[in-house]
C-alpha atoms as a PDB file:
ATOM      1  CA  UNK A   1      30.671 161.855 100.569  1.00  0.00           C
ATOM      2  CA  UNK A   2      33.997 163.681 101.197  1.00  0.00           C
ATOM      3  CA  UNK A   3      35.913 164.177 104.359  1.00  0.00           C
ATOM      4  CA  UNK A   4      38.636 165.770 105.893  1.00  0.00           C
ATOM      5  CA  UNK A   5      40.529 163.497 108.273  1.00  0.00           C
ATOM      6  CA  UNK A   6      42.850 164.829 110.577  1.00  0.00           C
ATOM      7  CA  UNK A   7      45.443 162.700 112.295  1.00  0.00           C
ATOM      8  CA  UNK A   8      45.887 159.195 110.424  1.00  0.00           C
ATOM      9  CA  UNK A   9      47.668 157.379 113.688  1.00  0.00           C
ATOM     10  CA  UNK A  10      46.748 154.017 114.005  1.00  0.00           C
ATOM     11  CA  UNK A  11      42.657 154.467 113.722  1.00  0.00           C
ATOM     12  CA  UNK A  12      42.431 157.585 112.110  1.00  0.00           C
ATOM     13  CA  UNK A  13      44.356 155.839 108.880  1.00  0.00           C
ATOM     14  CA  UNK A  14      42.016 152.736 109.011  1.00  0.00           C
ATOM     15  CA  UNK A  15      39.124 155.127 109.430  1.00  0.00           C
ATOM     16  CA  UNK A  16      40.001 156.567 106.096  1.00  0.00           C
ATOM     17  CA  UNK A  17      40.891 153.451 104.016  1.00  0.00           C
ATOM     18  CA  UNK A  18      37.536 152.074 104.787  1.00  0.00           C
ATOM     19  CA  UNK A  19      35.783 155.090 103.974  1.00  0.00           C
ATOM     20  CA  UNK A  20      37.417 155.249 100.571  1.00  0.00           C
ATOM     21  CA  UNK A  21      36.877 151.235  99.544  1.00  0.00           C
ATOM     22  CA  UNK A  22      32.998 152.211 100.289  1.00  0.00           C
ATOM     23  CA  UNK A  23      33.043 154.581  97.561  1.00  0.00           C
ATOM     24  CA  UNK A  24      33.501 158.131  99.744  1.00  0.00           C
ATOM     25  CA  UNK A  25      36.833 160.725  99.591  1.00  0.00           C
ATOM     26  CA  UNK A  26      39.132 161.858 102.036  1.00  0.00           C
ATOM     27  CA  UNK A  27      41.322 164.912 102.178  1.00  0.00           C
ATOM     28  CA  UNK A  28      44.127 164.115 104.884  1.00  0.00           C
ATOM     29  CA  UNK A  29      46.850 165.822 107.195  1.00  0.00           C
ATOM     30  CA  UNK A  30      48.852 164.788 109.576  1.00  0.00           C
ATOM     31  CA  UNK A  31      52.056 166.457 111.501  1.00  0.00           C
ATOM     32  CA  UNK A  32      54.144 162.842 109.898  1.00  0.00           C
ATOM     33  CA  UNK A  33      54.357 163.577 106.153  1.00  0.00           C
ATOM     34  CA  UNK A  34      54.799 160.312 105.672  1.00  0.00           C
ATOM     35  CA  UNK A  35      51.730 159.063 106.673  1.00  0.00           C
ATOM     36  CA  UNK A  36      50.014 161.661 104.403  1.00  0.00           C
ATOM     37  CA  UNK A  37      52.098 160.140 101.711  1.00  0.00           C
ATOM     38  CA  UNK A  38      50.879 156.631 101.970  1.00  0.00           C
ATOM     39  CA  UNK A  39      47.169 157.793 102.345  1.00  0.00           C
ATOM     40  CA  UNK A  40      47.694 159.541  98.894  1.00  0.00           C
ATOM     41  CA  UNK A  41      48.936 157.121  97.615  1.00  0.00           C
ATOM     42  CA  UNK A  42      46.483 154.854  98.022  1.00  0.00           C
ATOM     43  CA  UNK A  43      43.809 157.850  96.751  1.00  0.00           C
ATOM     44  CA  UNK A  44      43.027 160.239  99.525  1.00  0.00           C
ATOM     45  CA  UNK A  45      43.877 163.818  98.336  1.00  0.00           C
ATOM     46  CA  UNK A  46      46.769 164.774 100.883  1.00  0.00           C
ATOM     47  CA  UNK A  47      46.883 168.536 102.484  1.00  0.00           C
ATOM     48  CA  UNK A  48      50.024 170.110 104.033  1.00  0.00           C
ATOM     49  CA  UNK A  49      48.293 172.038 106.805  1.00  0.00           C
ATOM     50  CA  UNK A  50      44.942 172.700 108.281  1.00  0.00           C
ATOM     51  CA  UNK A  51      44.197 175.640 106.388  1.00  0.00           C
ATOM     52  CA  UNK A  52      45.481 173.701 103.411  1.00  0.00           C
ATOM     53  CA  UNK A  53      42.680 170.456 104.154  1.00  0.00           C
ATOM     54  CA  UNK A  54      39.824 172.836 104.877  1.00  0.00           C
ATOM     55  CA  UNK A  55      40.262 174.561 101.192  1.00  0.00           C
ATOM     56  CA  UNK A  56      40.222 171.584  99.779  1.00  0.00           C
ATOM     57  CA  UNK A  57      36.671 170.652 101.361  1.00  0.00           C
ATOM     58  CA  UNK A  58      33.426 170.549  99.563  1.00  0.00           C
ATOM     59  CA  UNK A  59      30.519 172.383 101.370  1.00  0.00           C
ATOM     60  CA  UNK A  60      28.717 171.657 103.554  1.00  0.00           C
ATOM     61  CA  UNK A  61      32.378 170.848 104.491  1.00  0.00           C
ATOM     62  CA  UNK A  62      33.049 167.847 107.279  1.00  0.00           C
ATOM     63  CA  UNK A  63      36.292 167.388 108.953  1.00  0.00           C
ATOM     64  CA  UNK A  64      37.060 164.886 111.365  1.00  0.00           C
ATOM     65  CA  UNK A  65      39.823 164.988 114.404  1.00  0.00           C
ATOM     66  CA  UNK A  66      40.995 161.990 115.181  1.00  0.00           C
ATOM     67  CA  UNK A  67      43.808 162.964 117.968  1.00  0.00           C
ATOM     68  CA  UNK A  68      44.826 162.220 121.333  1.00  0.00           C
ATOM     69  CA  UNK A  69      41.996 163.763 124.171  1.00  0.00           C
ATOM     70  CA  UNK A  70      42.957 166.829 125.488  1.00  0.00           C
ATOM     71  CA  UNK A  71      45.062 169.708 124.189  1.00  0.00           C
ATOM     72  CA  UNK A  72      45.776 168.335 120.751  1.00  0.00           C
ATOM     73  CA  UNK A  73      42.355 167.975 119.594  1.00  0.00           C
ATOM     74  CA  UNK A  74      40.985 171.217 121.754  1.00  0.00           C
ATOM     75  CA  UNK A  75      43.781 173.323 119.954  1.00  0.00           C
ATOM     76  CA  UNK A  76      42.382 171.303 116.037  1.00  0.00           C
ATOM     77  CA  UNK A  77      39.065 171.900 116.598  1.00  0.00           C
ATOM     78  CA  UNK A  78      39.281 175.273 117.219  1.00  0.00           C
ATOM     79  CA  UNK A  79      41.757 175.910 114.863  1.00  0.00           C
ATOM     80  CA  UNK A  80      38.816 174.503 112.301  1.00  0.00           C
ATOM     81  CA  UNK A  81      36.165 176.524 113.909  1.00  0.00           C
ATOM     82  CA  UNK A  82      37.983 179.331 112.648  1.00  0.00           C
ATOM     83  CA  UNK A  83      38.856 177.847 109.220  1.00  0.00           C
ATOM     84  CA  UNK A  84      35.734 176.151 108.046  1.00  0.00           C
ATOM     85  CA  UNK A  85      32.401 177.852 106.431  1.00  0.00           C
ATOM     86  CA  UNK A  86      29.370 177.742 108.369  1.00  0.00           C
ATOM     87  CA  UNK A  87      26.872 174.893 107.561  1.00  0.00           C
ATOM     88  CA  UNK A  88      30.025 172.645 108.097  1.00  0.00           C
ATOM     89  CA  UNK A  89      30.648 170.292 110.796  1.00  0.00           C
ATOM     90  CA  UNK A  90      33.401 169.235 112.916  1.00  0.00           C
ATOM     91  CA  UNK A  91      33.540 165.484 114.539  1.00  0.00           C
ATOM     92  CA  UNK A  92      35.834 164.443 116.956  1.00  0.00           C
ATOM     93  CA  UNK A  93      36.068 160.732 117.027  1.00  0.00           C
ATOM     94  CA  UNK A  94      38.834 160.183 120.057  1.00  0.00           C
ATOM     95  CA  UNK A  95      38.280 159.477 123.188  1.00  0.00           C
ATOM     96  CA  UNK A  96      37.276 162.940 124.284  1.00  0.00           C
ATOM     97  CA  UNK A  97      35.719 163.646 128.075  1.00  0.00           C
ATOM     98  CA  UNK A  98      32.324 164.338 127.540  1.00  0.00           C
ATOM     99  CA  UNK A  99      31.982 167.571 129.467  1.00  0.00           C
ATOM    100  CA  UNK A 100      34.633 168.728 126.941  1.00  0.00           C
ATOM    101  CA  UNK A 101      32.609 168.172 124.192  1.00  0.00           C
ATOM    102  CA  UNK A 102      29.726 169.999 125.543  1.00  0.00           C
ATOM    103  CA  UNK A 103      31.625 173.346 125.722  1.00  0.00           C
ATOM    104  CA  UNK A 104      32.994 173.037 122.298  1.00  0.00           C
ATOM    105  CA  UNK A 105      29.682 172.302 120.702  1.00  0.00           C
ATOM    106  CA  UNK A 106      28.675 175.410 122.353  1.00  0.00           C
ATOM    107  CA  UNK A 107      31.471 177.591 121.150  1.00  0.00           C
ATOM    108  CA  UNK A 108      31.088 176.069 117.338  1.00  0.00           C
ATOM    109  CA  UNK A 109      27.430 176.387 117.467  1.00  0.00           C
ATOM    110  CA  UNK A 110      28.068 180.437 117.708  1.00  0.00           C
ATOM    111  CA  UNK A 111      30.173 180.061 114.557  1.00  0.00           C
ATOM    112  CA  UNK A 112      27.236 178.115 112.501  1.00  0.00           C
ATOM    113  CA  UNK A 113      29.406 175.232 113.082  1.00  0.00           C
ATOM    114  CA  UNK A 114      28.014 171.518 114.080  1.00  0.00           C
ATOM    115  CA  UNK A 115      30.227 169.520 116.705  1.00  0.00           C
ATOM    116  CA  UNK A 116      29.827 165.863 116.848  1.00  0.00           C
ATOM    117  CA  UNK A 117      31.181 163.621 119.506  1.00  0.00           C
ATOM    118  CA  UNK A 118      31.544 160.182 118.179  1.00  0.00           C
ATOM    119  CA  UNK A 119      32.656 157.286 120.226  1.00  0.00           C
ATOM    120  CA  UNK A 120      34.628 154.783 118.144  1.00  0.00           C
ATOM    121  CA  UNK A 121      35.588 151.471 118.975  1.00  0.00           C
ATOM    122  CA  UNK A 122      37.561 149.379 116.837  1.00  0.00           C
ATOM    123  CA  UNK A 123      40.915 149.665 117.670  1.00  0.00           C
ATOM    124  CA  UNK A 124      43.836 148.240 115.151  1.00  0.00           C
ATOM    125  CA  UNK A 125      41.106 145.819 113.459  1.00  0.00           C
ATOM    126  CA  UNK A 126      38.637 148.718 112.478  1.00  0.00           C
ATOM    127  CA  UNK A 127      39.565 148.356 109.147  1.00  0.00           C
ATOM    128  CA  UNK A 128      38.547 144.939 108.555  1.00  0.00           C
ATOM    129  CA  UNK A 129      35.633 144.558 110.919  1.00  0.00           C
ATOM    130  CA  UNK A 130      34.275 147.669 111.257  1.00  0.00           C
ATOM    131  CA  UNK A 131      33.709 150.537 113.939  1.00  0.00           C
ATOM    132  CA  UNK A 132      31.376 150.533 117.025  1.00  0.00           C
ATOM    133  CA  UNK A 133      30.290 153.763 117.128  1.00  0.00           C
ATOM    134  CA  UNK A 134      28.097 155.741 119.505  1.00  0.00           C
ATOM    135  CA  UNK A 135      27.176 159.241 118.464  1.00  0.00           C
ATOM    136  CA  UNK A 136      26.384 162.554 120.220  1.00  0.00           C
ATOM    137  CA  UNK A 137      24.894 166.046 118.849  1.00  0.00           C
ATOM    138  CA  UNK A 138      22.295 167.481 116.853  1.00  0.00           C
ATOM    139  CA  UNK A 139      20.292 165.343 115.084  1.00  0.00           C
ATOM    140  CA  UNK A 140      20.014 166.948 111.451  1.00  0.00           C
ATOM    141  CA  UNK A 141      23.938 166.405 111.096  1.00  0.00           C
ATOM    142  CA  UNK A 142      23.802 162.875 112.265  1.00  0.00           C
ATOM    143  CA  UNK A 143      21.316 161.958 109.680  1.00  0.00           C
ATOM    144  CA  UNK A 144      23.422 164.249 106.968  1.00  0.00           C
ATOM    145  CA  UNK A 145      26.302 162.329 108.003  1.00  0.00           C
ATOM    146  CA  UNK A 146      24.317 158.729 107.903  1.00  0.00           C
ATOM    147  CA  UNK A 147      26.347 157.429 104.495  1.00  0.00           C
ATOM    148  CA  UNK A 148      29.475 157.964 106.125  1.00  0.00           C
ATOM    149  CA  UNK A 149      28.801 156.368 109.774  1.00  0.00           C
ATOM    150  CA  UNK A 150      27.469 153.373 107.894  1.00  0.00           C
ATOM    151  CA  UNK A 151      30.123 152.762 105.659  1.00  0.00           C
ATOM    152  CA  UNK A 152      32.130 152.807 108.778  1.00  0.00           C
ATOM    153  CA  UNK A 153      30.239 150.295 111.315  1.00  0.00           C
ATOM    154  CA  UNK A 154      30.562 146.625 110.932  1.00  0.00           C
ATOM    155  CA  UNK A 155      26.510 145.425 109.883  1.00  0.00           C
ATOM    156  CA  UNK A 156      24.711 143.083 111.455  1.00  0.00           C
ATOM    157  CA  UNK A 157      27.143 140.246 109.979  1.00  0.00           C
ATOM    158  CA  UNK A 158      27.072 136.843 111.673  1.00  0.00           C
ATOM    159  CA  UNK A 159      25.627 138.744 115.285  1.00  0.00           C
ATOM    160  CA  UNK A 160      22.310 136.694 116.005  1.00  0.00           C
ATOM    161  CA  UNK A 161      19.598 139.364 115.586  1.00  0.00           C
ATOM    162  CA  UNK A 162      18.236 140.247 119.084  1.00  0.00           C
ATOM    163  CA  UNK A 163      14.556 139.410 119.932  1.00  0.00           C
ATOM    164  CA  UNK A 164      12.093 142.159 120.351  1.00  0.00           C
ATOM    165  CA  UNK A 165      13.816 145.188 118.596  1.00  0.00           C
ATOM    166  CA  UNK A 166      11.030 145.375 115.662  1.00  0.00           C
ATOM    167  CA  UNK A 167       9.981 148.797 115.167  1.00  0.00           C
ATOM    168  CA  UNK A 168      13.156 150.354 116.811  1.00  0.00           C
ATOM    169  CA  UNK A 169      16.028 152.482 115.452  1.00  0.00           C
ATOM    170  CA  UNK A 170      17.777 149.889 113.002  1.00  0.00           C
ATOM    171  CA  UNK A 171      21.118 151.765 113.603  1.00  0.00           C
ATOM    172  CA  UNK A 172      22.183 150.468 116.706  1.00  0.00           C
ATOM    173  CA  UNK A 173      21.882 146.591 115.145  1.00  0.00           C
ATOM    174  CA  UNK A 174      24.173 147.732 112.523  1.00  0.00           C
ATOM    175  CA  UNK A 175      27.002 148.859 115.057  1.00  0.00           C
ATOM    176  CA  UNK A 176      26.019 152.590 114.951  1.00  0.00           C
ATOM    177  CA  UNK A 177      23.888 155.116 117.444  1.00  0.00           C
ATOM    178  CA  UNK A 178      22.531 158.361 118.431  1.00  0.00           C
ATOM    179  CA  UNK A 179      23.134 158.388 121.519  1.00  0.00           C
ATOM    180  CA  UNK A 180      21.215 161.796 121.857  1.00  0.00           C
ATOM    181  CA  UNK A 181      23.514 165.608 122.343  1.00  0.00           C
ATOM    182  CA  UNK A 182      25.836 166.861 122.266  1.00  0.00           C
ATOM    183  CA  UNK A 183      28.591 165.052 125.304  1.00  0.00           C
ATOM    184  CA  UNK A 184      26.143 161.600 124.724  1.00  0.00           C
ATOM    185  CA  UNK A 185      28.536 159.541 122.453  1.00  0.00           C
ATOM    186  CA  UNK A 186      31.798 160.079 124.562  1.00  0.00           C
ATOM    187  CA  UNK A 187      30.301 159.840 127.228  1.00  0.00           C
ATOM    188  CA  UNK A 188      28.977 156.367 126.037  1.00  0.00           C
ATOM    189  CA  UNK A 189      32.273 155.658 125.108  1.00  0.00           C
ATOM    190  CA  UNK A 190      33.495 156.090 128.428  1.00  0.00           C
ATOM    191  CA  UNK A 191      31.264 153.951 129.965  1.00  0.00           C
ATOM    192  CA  UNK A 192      31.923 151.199 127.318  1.00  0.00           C
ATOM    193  CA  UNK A 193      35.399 151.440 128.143  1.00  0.00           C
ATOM    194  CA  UNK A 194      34.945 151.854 132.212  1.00  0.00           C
ATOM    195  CA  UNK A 195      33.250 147.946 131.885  1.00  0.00           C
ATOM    196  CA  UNK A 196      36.204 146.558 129.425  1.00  0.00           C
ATOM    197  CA  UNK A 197      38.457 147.816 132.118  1.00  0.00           C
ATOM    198  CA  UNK A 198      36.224 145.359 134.503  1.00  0.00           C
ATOM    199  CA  UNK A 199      35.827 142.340 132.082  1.00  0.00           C
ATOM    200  CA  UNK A 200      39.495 143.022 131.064  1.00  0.00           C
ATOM    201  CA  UNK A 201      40.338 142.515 134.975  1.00  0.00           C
ATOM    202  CA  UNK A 202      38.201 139.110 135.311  1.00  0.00           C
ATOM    203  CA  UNK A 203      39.994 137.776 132.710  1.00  0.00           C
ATOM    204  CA  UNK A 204      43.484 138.446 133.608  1.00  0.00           C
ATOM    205  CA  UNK A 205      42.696 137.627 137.593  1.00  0.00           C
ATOM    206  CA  UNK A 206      40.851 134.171 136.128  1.00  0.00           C
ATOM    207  CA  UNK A 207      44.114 132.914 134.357  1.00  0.00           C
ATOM    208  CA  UNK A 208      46.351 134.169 137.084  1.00  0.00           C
ATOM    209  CA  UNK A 209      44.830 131.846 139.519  1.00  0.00           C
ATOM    210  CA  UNK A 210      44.579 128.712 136.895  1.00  0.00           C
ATOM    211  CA  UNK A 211      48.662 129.271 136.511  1.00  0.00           C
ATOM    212  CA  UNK A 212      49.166 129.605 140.555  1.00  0.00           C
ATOM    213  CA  UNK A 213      47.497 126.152 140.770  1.00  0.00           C
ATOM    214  CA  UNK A 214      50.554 124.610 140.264  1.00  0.00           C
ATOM    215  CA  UNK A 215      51.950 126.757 142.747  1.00  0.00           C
ATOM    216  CA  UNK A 216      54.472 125.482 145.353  1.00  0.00           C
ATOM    217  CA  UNK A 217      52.889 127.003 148.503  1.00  0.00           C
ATOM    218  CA  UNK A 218      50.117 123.914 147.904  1.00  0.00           C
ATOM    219  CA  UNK A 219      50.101 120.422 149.108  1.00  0.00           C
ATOM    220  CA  UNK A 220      51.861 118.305 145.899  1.00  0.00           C
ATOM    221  CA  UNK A 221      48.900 116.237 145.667  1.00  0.00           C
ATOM    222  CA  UNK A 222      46.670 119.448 144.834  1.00  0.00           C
ATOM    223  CA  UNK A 223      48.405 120.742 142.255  1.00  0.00           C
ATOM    224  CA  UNK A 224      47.564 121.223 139.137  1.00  0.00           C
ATOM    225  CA  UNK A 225      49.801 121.902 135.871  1.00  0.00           C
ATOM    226  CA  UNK A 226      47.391 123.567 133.539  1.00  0.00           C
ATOM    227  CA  UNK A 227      47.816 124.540 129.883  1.00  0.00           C
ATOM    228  CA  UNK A 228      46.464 128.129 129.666  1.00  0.00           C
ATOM    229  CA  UNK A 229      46.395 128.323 125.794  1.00  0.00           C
ATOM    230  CA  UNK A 230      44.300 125.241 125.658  1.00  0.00           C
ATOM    231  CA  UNK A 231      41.902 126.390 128.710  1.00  0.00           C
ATOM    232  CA  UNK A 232      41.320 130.000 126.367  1.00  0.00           C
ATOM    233  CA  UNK A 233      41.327 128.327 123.470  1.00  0.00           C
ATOM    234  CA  UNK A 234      37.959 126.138 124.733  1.00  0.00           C
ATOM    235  CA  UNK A 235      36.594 128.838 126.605  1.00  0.00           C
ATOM    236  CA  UNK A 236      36.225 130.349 122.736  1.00  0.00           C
ATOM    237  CA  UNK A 237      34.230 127.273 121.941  1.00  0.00           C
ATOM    238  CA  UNK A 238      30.458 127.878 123.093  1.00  0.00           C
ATOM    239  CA  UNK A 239      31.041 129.187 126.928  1.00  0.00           C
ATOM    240  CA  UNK A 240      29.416 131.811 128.173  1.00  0.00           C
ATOM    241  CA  UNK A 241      32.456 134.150 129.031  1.00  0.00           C
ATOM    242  CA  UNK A 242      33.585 133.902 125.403  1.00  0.00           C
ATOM    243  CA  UNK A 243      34.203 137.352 123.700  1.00  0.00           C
ATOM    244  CA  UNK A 244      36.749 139.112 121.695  1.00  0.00           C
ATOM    245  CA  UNK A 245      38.950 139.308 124.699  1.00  0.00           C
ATOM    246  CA  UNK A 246      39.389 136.554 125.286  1.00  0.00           C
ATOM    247  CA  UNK A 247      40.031 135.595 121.558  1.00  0.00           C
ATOM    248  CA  UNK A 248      43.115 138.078 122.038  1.00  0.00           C
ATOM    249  CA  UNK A 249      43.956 136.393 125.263  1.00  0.00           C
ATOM    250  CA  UNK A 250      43.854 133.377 123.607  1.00  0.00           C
ATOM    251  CA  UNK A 251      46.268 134.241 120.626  1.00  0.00           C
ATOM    252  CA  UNK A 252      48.735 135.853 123.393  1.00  0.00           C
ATOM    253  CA  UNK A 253      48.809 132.593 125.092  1.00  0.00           C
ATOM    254  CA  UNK A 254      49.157 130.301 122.109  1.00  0.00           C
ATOM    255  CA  UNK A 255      51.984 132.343 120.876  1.00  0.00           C
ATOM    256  CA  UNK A 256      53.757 132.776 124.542  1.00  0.00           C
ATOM    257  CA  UNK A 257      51.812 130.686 127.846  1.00  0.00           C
ATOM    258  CA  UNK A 258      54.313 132.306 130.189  1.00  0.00           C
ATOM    259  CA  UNK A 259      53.972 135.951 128.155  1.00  0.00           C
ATOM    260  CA  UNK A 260      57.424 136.558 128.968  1.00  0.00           C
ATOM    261  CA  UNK A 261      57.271 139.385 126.079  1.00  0.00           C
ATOM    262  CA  UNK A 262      55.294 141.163 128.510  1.00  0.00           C
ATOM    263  CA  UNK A 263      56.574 143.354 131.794  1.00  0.00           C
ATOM    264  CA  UNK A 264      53.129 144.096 132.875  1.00  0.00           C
ATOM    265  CA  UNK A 265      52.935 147.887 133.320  1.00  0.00           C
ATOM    266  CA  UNK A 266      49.589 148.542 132.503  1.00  0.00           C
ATOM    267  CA  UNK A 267      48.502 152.112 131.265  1.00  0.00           C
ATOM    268  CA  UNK A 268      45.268 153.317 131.386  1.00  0.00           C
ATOM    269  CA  UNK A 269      44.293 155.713 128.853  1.00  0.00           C
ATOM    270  CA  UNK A 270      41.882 158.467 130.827  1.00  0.00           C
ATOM    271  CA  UNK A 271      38.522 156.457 130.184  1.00  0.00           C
ATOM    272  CA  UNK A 272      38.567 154.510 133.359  1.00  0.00           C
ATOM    273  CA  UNK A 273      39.300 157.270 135.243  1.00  0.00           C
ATOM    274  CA  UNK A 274      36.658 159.218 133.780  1.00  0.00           C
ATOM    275  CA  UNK A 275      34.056 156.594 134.676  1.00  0.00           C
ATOM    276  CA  UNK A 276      35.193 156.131 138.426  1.00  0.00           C
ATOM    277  CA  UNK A 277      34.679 160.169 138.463  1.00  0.00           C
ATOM    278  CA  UNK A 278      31.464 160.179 137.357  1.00  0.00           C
ATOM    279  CA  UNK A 279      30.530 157.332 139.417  1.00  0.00           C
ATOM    280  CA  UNK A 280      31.442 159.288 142.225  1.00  0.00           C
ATOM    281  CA  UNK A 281      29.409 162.330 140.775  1.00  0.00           C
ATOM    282  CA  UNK A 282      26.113 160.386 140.249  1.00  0.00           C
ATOM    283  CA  UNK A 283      26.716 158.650 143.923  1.00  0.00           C
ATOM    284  CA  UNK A 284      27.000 155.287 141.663  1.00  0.00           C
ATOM    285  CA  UNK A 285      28.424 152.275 143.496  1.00  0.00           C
ATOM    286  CA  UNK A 286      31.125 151.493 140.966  1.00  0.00           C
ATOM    287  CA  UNK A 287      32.867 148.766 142.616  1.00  0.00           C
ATOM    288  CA  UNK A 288      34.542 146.209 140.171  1.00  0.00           C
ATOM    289  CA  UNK A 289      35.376 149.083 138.153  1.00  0.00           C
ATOM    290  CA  UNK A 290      37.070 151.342 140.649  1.00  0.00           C
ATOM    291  CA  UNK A 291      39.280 148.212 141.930  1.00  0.00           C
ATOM    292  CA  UNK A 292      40.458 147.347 138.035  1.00  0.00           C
ATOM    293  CA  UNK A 293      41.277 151.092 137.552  1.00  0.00           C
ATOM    294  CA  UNK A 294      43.252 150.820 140.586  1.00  0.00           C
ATOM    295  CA  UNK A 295      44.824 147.716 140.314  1.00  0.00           C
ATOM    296  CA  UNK A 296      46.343 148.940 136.523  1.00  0.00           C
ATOM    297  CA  UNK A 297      48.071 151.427 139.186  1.00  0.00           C
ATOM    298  CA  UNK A 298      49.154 148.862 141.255  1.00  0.00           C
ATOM    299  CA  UNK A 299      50.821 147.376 138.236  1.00  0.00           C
ATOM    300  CA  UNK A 300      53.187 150.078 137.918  1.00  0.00           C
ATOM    301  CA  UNK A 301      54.519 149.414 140.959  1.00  0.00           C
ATOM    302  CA  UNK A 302      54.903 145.375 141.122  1.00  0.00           C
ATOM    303  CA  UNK A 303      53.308 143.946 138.410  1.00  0.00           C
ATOM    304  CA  UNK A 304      51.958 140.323 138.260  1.00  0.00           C
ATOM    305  CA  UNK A 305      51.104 137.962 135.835  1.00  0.00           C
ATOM    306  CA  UNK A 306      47.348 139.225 135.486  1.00  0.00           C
ATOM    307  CA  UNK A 307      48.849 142.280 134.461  1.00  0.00           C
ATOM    308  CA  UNK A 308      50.950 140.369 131.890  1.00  0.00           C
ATOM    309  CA  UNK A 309      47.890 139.257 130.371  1.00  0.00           C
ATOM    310  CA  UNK A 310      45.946 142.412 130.677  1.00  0.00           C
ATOM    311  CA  UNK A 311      49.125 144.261 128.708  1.00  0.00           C
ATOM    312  CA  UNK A 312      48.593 141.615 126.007  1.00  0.00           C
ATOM    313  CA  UNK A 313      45.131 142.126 125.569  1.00  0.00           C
ATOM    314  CA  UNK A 314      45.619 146.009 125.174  1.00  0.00           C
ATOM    315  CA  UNK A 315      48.066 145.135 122.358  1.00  0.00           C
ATOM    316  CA  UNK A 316      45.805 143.098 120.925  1.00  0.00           C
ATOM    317  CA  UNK A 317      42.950 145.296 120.095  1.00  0.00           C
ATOM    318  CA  UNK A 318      44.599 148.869 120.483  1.00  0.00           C
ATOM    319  CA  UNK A 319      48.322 147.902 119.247  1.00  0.00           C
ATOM    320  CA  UNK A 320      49.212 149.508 122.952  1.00  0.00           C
ATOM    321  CA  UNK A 321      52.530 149.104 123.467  1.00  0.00           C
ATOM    322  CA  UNK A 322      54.157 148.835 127.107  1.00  0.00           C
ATOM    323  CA  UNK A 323      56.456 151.664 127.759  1.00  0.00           C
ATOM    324  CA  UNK A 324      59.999 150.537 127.715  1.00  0.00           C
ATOM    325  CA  UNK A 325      62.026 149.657 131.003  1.00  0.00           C
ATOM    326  CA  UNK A 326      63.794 152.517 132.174  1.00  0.00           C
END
């Protein structure tokens, strides 16, 4: 299949290199001509401008916005709303609020336009293993759109198949889902990335209090000089609290144990936030997620070594980068 890919940052790029090896085409624009240039050059069919990308789209024509939340992609989408045929169908695979998609699925719907919210989570190594994604809006252009969303999601791979899901929806075992209309897959997303805030937190409070054992406010006799690289590096092997996080933590600490490289300003990137609000909306009890939203706030302020190791983990699967000392 063919699609248009706006914005070819870090995932957006990825998103259409693995789309081409799997056999599909890509037109592509982005404000940084040079990142259209090395997308052509590697066989996507570059466009100078929006108008240019949507003439170059086969019908029912698909374009896909992969910008920052916000104005950016509100001012893209409806910029392609105006531009594209109807029958075609606009996805927008950022991190989006949810409510947001709902009134732009609306507005495109009155064009003869299909909006799809699609949560992606793959970060920096999406290319390689694959996208996570959860899906919202009408049904009929989800299952038009099938080829593409599985070329994109990682497969079952090595994942030990999960007992008691005969008869169900294979997508979801293949790293893909319909999460139902219109606002469902961001707001999915958001939830996904409300809890990695949490499990993001445990982790970097965990390893803070393993390096303070060796602190000198204890008695001499109880302390303890651990070695945190080795202590992640086993917690890979078999233990319950392994994950991908802590495979990142673990390559942060091999490569620096005192993560020196680190200031520990934490950002947060709207999801949390997001999640805390609704939360509060839905009279949820949100309390380990509230208190690691808030403590990446806290960081800003006086940050500790936790916060070193949460900054390393957001390198490690989103290439975040800490904003420089001013």
């Amino acid at each position: 299949m063919q699609i248009g890919m706006i914005g070819l940052g870090r995932m957006g790029g990825n998103i259409v290199r693995r789309l081409m090896r799997g056999g599909h085409t890509a037109v592509v624009y982005d404000r940084s001509e040079a990142a259209v240039a090395a997308l052509a050059a590697e066989g996507a069919t570059a466009s100078t401008s929006l108008e240019d990308l949507v003439g170059k789209l086969e019908t029912p024509q698909t374009a896909w916005v992969m910008l920052p939340a916000g104005d950016p992609t509100d001012e893209a989408v409806m910029q392609l709303a105006e531009l594209m045929q109807p029958g075609g169908t606009v996805i927008d695979g950022g991190n989006t609020f949810y409510k947001d998609d709902m009134r732009r699925a609306a507005a495109l719907r009155e064009r003869g336009l299909t909006y799809l919210d699609v949560g992606t989570s793959g970060g920096v190594w999406g290319l390689e293993r694959g996208y996570c994604m959860m899906i919202g809006g009408a049904k009929e252009a989800v299952d038009r759109l099938d080829p593409v969303f599985r070329c994109l999601a990682p497969g079952i791979g090595e994942v030990e198949r999960t007992l008691g899901r005969e008869g169900r929806d294979p997508r979801p075992e293949q790293g893909y889902l319909h999460a139902g209309p219109s606002g469902a897959g961001h707001f999915v997303k958001m939830i996904h990335n409300g809890i990695e805030y949490g499990m993001m937190q445990a982790f970097a409070e965990g390893f803070d209090i393993l390096r303070s054992a060796n602190s000198p406010a204890l008695p001499c006799e109880q302390r303890l000089d651990l070695n945190l690289a080795d202590i992640a590096e086993v917690w890979r092997r078999g233990s319950v609290v392994s994950s991908w996080l802590l495979d990142l933590t673990a390559t942060a600490l091999a490569a620096d144990g005192t993560l020196e490289g680190f200031s520990g300003f934490v950002e947060d990137s709207g999801e949390g936030r997001w999640t805390v609000n609704a939360a509060v909306e839905q009279a949820v009890p949100a309390h380990v997620l509230t208190a690691a939203l808030y403590t990446r706030f806290r960081s800003r302020q006086d940050p500790s070594f936790a916060d070193k190791v949460l900054s390393a983990m957001r390198k490690g699967f989103g290439g975040h980068q800490e904003p420089k000392a001013k």
